[in-house]
N, C-alpha and C. Protein backbone atom coordinates (compact mmCIF):
# COMPACT_ATOMS: atom_id res chain seq x y z
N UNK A 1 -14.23 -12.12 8.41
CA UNK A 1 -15.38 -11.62 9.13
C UNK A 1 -15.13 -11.83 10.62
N UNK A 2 -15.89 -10.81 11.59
CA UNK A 2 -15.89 -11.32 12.92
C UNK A 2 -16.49 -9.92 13.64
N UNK A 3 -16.26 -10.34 14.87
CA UNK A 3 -16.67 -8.97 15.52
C UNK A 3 -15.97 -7.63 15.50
N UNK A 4 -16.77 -6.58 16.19
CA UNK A 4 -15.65 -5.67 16.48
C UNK A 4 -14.34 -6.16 16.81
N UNK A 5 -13.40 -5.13 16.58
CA UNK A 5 -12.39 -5.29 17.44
C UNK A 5 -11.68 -6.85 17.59
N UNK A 6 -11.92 -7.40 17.04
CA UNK A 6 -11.29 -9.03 16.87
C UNK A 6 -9.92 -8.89 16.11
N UNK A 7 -9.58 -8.04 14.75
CA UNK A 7 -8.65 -7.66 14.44
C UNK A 7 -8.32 -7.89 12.60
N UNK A 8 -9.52 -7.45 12.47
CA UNK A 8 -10.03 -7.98 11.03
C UNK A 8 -8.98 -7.22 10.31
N UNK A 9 -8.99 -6.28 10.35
CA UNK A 9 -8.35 -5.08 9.29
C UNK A 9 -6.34 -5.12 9.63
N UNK A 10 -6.12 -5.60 10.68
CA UNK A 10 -4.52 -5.97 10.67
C UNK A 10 -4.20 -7.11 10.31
N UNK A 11 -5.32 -8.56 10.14
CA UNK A 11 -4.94 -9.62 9.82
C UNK A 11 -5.13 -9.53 8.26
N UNK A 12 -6.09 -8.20 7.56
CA UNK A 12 -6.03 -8.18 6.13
C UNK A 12 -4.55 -7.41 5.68
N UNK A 13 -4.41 -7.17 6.27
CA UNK A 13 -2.74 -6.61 6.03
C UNK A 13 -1.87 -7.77 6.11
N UNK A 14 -1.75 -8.24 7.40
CA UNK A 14 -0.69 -8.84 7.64
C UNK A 14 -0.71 -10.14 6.09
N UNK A 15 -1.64 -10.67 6.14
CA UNK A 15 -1.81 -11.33 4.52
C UNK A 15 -1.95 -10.93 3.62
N UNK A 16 -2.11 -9.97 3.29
CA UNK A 16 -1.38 -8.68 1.85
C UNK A 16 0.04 -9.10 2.09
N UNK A 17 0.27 -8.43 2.80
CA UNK A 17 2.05 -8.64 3.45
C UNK A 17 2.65 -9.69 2.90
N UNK A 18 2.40 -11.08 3.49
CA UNK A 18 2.51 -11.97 2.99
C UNK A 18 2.50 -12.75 1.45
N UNK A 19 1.26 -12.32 0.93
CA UNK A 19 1.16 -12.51 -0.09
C UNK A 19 2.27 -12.07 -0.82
N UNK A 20 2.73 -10.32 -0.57
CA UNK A 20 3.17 -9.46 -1.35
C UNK A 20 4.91 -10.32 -1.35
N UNK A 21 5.29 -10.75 -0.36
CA UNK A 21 6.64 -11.37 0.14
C UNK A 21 7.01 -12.64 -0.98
N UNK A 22 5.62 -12.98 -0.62
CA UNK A 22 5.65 -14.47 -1.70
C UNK A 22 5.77 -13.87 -3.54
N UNK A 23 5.93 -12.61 -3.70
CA UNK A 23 5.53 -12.43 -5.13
C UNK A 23 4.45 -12.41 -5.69
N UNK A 24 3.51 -12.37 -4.99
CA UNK A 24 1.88 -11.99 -5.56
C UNK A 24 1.56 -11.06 -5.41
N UNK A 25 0.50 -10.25 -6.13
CA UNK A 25 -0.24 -9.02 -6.42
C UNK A 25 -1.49 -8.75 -5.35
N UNK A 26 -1.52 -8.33 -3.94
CA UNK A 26 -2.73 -8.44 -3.77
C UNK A 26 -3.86 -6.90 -3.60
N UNK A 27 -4.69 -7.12 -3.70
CA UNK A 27 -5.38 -5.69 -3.05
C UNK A 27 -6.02 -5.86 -2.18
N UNK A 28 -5.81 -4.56 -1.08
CA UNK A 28 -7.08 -4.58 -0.46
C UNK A 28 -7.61 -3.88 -0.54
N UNK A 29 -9.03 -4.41 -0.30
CA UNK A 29 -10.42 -4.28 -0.60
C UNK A 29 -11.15 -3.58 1.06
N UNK A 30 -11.34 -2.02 1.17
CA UNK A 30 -11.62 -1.64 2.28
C UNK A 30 -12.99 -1.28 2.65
N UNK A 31 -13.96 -2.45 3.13
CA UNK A 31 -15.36 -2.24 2.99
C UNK A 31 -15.68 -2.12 4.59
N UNK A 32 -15.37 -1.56 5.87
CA UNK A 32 -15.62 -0.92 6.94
C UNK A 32 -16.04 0.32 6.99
N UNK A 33 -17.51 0.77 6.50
CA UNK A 33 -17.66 1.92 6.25
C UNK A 33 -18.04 2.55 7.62
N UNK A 34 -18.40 1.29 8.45
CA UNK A 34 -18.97 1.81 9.87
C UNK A 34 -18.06 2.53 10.82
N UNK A 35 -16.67 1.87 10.47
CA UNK A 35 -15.62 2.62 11.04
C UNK A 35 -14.45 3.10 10.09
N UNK A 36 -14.48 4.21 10.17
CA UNK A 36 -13.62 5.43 9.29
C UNK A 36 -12.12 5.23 9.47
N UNK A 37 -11.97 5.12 11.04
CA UNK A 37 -10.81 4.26 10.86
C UNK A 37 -10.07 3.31 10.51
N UNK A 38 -10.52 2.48 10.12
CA UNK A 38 -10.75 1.08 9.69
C UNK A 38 -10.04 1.78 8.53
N UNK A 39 -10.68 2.03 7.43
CA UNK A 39 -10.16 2.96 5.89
C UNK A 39 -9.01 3.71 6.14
N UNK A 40 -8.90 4.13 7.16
CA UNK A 40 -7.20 4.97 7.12
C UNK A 40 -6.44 3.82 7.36
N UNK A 41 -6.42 2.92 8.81
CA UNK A 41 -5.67 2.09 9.02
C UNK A 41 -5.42 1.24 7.61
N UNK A 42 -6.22 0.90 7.26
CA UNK A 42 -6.10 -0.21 6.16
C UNK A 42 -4.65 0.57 4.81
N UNK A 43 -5.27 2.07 4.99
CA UNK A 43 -4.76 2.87 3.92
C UNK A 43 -3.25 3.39 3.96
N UNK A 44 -2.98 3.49 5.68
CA UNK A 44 -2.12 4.03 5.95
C UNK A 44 -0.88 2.26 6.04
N UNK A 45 -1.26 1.18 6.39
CA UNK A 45 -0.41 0.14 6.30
C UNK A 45 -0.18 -0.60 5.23
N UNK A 46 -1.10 -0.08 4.05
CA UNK A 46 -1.19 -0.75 2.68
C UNK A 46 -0.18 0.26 2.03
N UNK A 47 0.24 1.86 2.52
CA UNK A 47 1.49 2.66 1.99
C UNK A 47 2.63 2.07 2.26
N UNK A 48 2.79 1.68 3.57
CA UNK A 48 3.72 1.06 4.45
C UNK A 48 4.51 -0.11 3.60
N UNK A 49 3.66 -0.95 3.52
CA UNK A 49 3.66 -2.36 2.78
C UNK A 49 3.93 -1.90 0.87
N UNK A 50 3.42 -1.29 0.34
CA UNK A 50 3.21 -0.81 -0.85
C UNK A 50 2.45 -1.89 -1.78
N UNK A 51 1.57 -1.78 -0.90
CA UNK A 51 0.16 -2.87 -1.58
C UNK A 51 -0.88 -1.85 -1.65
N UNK A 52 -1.62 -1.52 -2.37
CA UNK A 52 -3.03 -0.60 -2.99
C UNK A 52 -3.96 -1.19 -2.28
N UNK A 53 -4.82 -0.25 -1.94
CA UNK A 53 -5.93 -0.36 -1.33
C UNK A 53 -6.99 0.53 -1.84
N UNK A 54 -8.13 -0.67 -2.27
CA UNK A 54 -8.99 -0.23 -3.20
C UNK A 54 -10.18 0.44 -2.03
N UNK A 55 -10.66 1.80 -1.88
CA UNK A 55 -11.44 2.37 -0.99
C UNK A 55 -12.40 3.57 -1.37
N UNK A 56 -13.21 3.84 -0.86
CA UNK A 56 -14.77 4.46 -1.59
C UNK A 56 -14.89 5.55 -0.23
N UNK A 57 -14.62 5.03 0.93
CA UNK A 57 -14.57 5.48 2.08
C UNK A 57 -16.09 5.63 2.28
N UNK A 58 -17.06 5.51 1.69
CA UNK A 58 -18.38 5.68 2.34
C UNK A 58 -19.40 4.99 1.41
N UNK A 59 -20.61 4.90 1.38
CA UNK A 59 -21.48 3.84 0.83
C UNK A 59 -22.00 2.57 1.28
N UNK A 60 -22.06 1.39 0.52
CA UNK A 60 -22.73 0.17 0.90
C UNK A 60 -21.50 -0.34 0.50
N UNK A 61 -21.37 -1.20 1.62
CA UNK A 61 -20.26 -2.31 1.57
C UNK A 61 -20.37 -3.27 0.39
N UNK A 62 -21.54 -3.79 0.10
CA UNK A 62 -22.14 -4.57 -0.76
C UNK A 62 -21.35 -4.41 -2.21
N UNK A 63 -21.95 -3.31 -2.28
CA UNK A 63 -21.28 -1.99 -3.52
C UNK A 63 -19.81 -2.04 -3.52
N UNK A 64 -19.46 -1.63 -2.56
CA UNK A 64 -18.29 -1.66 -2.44
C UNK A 64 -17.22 -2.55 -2.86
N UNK A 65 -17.40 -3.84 -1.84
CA UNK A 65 -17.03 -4.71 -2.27
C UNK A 65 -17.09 -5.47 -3.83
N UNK A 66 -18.39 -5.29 -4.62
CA UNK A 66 -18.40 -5.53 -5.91
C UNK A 66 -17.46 -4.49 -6.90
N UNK A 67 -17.71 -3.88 -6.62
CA UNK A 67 -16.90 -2.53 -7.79
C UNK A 67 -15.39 -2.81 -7.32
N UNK A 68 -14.53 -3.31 -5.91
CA UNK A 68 -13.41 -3.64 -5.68
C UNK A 68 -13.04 -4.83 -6.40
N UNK A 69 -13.86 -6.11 -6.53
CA UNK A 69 -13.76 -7.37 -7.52
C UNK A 69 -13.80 -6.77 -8.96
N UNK A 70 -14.11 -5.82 -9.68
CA UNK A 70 -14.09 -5.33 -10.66
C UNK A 70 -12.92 -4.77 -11.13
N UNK A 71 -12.65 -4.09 -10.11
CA UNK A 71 -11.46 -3.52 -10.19
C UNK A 71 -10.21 -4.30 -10.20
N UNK A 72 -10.39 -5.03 -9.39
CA UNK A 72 -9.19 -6.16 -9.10
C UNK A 72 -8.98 -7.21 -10.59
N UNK A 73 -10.12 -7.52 -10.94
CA UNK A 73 -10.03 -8.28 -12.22
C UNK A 73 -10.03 -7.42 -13.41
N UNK A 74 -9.74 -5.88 -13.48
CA UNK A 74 -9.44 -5.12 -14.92
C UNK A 74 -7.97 -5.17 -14.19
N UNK A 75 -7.37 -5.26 -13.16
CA UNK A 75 -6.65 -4.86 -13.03
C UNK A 75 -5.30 -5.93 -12.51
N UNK A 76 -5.65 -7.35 -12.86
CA UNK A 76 -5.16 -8.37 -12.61
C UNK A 76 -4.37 -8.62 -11.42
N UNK A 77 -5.09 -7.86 -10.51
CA UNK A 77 -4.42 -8.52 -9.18
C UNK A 77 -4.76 -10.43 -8.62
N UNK A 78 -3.77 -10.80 -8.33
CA UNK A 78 -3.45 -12.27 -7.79
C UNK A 78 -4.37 -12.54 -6.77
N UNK A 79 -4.77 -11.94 -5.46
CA UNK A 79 -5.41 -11.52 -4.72
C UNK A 79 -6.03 -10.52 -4.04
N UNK A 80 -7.19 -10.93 -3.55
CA UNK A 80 -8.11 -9.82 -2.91
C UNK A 80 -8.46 -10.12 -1.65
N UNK A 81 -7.78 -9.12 -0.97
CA UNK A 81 -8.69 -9.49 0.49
C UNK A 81 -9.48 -8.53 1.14
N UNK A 82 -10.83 -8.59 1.25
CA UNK A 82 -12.10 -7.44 1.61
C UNK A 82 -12.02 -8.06 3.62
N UNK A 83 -11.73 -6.63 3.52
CA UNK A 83 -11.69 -6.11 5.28
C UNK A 83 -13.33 -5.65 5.65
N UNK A 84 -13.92 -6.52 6.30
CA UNK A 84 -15.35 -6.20 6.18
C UNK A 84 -15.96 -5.68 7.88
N UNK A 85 -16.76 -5.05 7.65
CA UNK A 85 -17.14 -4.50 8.88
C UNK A 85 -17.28 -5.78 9.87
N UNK A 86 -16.38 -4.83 11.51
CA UNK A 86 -16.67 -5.93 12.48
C UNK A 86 -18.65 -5.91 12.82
N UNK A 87 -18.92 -7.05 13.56
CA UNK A 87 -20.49 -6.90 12.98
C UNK A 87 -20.74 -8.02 14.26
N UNK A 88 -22.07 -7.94 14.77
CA UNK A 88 -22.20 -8.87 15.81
C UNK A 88 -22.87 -9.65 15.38
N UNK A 89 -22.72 -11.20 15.69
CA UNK A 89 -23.30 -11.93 14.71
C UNK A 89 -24.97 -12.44 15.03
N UNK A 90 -25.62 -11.82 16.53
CA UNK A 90 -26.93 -11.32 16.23
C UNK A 90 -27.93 -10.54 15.78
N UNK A 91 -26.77 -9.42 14.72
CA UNK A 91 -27.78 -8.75 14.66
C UNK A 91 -28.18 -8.95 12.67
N UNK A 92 -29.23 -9.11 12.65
CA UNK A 92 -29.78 -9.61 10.90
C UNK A 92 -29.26 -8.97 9.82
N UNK A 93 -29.78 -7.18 10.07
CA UNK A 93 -29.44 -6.69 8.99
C UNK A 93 -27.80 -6.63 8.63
N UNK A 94 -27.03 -6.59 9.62
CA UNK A 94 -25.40 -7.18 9.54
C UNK A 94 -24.96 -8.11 8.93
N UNK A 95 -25.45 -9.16 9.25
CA UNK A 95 -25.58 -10.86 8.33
C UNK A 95 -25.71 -11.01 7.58
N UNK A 96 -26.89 -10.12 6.91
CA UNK A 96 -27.65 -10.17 5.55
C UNK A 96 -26.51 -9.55 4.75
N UNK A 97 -25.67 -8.48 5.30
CA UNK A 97 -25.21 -7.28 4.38
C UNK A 97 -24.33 -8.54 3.80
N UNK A 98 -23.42 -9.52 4.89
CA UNK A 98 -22.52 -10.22 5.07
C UNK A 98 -23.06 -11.49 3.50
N UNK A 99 -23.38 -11.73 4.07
CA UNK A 99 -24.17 -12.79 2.84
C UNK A 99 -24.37 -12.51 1.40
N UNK A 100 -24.67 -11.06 1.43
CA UNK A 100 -25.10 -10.34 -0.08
C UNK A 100 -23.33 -10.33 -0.58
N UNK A 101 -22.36 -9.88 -0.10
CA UNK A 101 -20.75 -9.66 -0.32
C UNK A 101 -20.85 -11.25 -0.49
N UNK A 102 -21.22 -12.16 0.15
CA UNK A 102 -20.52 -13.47 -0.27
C UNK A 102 -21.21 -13.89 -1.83
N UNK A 103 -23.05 -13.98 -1.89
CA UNK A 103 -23.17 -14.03 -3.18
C UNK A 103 -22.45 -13.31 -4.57
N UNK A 104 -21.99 -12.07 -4.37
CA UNK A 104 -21.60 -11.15 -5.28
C UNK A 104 -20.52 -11.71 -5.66
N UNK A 105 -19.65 -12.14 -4.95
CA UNK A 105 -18.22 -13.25 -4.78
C UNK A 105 -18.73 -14.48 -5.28
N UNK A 106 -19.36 -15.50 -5.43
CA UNK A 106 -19.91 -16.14 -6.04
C UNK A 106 -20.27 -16.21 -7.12
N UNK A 107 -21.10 -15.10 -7.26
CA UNK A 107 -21.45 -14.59 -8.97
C UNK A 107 -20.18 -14.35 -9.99
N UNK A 108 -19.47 -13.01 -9.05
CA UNK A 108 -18.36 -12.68 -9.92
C UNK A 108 -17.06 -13.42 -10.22
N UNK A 109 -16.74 -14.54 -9.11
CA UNK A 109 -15.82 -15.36 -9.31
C UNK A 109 -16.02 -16.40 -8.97
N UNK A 110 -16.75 -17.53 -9.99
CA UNK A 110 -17.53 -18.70 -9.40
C UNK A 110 -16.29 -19.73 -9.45
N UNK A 111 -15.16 -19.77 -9.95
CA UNK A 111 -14.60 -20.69 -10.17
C UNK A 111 -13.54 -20.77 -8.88
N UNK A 112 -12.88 -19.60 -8.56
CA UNK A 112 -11.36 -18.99 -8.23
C UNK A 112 -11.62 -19.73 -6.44
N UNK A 113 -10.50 -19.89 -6.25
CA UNK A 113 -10.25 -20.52 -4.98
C UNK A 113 -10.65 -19.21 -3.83
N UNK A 114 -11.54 -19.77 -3.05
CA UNK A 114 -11.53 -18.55 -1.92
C UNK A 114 -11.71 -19.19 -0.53
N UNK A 115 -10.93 -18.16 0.45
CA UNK A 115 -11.16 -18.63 1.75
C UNK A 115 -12.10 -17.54 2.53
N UNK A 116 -12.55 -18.13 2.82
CA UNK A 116 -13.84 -16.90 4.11
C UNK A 116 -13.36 -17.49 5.70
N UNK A 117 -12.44 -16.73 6.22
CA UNK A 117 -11.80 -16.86 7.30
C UNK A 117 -12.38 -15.42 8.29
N UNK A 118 -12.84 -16.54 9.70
CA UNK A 118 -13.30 -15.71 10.71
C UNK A 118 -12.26 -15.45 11.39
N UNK A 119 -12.02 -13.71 11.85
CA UNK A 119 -10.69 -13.41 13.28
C UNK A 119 -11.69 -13.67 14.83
N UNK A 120 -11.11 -14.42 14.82
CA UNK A 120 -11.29 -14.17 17.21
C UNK A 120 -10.48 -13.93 17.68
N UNK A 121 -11.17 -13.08 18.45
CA UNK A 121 -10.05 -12.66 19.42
C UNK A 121 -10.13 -14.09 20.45
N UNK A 122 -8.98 -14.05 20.62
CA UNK A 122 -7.75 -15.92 21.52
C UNK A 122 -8.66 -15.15 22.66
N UNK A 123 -9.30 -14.10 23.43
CA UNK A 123 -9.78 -14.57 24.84
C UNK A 123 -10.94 -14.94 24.63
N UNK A 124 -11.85 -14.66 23.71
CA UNK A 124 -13.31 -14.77 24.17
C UNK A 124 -13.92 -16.11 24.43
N UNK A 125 -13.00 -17.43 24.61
CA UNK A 125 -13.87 -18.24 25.01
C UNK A 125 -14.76 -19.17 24.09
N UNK A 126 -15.79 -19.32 25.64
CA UNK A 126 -17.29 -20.74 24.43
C UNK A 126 -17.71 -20.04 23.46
N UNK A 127 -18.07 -18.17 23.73
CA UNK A 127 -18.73 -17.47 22.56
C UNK A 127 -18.29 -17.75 21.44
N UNK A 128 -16.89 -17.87 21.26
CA UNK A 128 -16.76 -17.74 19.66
C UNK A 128 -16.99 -19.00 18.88
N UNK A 129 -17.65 -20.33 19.40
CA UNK A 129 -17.75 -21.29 18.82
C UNK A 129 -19.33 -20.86 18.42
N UNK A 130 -20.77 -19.61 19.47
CA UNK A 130 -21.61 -19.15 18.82
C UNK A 130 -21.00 -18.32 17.58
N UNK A 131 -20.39 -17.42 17.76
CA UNK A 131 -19.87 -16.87 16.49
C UNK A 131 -19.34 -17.28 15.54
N UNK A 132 -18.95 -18.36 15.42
CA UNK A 132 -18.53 -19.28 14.34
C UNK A 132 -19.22 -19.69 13.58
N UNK A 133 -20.33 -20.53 14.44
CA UNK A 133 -21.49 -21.21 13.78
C UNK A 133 -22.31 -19.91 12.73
N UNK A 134 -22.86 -18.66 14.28
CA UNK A 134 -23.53 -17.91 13.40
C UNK A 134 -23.05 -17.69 11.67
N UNK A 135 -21.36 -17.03 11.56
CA UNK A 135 -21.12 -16.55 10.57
C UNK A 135 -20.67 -17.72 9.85
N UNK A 136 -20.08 -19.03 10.14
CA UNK A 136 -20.67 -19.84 8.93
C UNK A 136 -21.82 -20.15 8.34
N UNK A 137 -22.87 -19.99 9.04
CA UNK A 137 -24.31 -19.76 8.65
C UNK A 137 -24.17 -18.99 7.30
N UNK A 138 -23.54 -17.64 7.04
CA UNK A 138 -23.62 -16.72 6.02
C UNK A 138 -22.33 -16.93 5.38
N UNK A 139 -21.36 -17.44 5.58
CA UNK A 139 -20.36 -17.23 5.01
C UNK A 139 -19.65 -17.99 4.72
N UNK A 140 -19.73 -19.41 5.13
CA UNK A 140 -19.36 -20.84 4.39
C UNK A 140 -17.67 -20.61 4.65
N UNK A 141 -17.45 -20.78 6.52
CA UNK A 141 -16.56 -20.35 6.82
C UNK A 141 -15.23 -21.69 6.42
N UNK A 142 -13.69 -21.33 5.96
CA UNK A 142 -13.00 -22.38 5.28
C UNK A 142 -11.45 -22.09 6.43
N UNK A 143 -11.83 -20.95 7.78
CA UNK A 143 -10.58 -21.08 8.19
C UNK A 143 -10.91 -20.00 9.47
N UNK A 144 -10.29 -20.08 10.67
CA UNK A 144 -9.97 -19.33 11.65
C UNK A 144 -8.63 -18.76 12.06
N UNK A 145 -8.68 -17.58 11.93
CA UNK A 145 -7.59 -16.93 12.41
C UNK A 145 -8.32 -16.81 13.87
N UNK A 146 -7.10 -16.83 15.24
CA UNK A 146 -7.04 -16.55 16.09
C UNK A 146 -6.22 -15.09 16.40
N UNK A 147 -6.68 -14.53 17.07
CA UNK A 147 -5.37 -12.67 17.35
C UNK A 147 -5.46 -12.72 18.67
N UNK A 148 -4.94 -12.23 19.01
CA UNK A 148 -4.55 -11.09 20.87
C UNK A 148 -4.06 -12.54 21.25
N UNK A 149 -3.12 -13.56 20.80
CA UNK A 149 -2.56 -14.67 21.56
C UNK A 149 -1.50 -14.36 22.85
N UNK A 150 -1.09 -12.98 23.15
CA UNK A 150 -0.02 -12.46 23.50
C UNK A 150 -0.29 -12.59 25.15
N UNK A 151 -1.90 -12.65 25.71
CA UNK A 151 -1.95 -13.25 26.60
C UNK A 151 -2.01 -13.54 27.42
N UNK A 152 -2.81 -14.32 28.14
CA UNK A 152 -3.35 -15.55 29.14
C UNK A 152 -3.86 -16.46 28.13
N UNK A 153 -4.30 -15.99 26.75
CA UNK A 153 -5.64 -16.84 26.26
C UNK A 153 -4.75 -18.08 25.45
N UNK A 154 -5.29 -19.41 25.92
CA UNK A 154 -5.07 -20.32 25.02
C UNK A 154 -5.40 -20.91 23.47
N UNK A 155 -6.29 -20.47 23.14
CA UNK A 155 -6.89 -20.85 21.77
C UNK A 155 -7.29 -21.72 21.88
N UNK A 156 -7.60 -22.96 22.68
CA UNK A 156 -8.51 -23.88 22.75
C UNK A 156 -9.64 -24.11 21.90
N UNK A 157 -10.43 -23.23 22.04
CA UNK A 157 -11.53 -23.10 21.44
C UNK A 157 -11.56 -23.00 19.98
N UNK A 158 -10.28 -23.33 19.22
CA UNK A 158 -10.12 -23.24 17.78
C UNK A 158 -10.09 -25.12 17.78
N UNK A 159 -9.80 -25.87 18.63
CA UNK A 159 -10.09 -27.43 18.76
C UNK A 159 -11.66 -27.53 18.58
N UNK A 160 -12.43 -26.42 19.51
CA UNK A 160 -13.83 -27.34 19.59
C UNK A 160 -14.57 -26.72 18.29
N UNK A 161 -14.28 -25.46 17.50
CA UNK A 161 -14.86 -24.76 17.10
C UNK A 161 -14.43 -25.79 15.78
N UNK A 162 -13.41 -26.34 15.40
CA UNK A 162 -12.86 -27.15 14.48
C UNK A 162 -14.05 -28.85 14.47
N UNK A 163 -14.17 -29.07 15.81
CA UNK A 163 -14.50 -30.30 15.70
C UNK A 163 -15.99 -30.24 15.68
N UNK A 164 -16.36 -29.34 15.86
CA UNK A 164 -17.90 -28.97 16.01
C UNK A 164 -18.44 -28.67 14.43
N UNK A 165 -18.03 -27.89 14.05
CA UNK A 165 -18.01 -26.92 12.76
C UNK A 165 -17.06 -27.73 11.69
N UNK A 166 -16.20 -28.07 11.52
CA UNK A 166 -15.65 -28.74 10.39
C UNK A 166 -14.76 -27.85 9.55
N UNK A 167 -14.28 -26.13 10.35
CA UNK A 167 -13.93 -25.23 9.75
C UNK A 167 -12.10 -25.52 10.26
């Protein structure tokens, strides 16, 4: 989860990728319905990679995301990683959507190890320790990816956001 443009949908690749290297099965799960691009990119680097990407291209993310856990478990993939709309973390009905995908994940796989990892973008600073908090609020955050390290930005703020938050 995270904001726009933070880099949600290349860091769900780049760990497909990974996964796929290590010998695991993963899918992704393409629930950015707000941005259309988002669904090609995801679609067009999951050919690349030759990892499947489970996609509806339009609807409720909610939805979405559930019928992709469905799919993934008739279909015994190892992992799933849901690319979820970038989303600002003041605004409610965003949060809420965010929260309903985490219960559904809960319900449908109460046991299975999961990480709910926020992307920041490495410049933004004190904000993203608000954005942290906010979306652990909904999402019972277990990890931070940092992106755009390439630079001036130090990542600092993955120290305070760590010692503050416990993520």
């Amino acid at each position: 989860c995270g904001l726009q443009g933070a880099g949600k949908t290349t860091m769900c690749a780049k760990l497909g990728a990974h996964l796929k290297k290590s010998g695991k099965k993963p899918l992704l799960v393409a629930c950015d319905i707000y941005r259309p691009a988002a669904i090609d990119q995801l679609k067009t680097i999951g050919k690349e990679l030759n990892i499947e990407v489970y996609e509806e291209g339009k609807g409720n993310p909610v939805e979405i995301s559930k019928r992709g856990i469905e799919y993934a478990k008739s279909k015994g993939y190892d992992y799933i990683l849901i690319d979820t709309a970038g989303r600002l973390h003041n605004k409610k009905n965003l949060m809420e959507e965010l929260r309903k995908m985490n219960r559904i994940i809960d319900r449908e796989f109460p046991d299975v190890h999961r990480e709910n990892l926020i992307v920041l973008d490495g410049t933004t600073g004190q904000n993203a320790l608000v954005q942290a908090g906010e979306f652990g609020e909904v999402a019972d955050l277990t990890g931070i990816i940092l992106t755009k390290m390439d630079g001036t930005a130090k990542g600092g703020i993955a120290v305070a956001i760590q010692s503050e938050l416990h993520v």
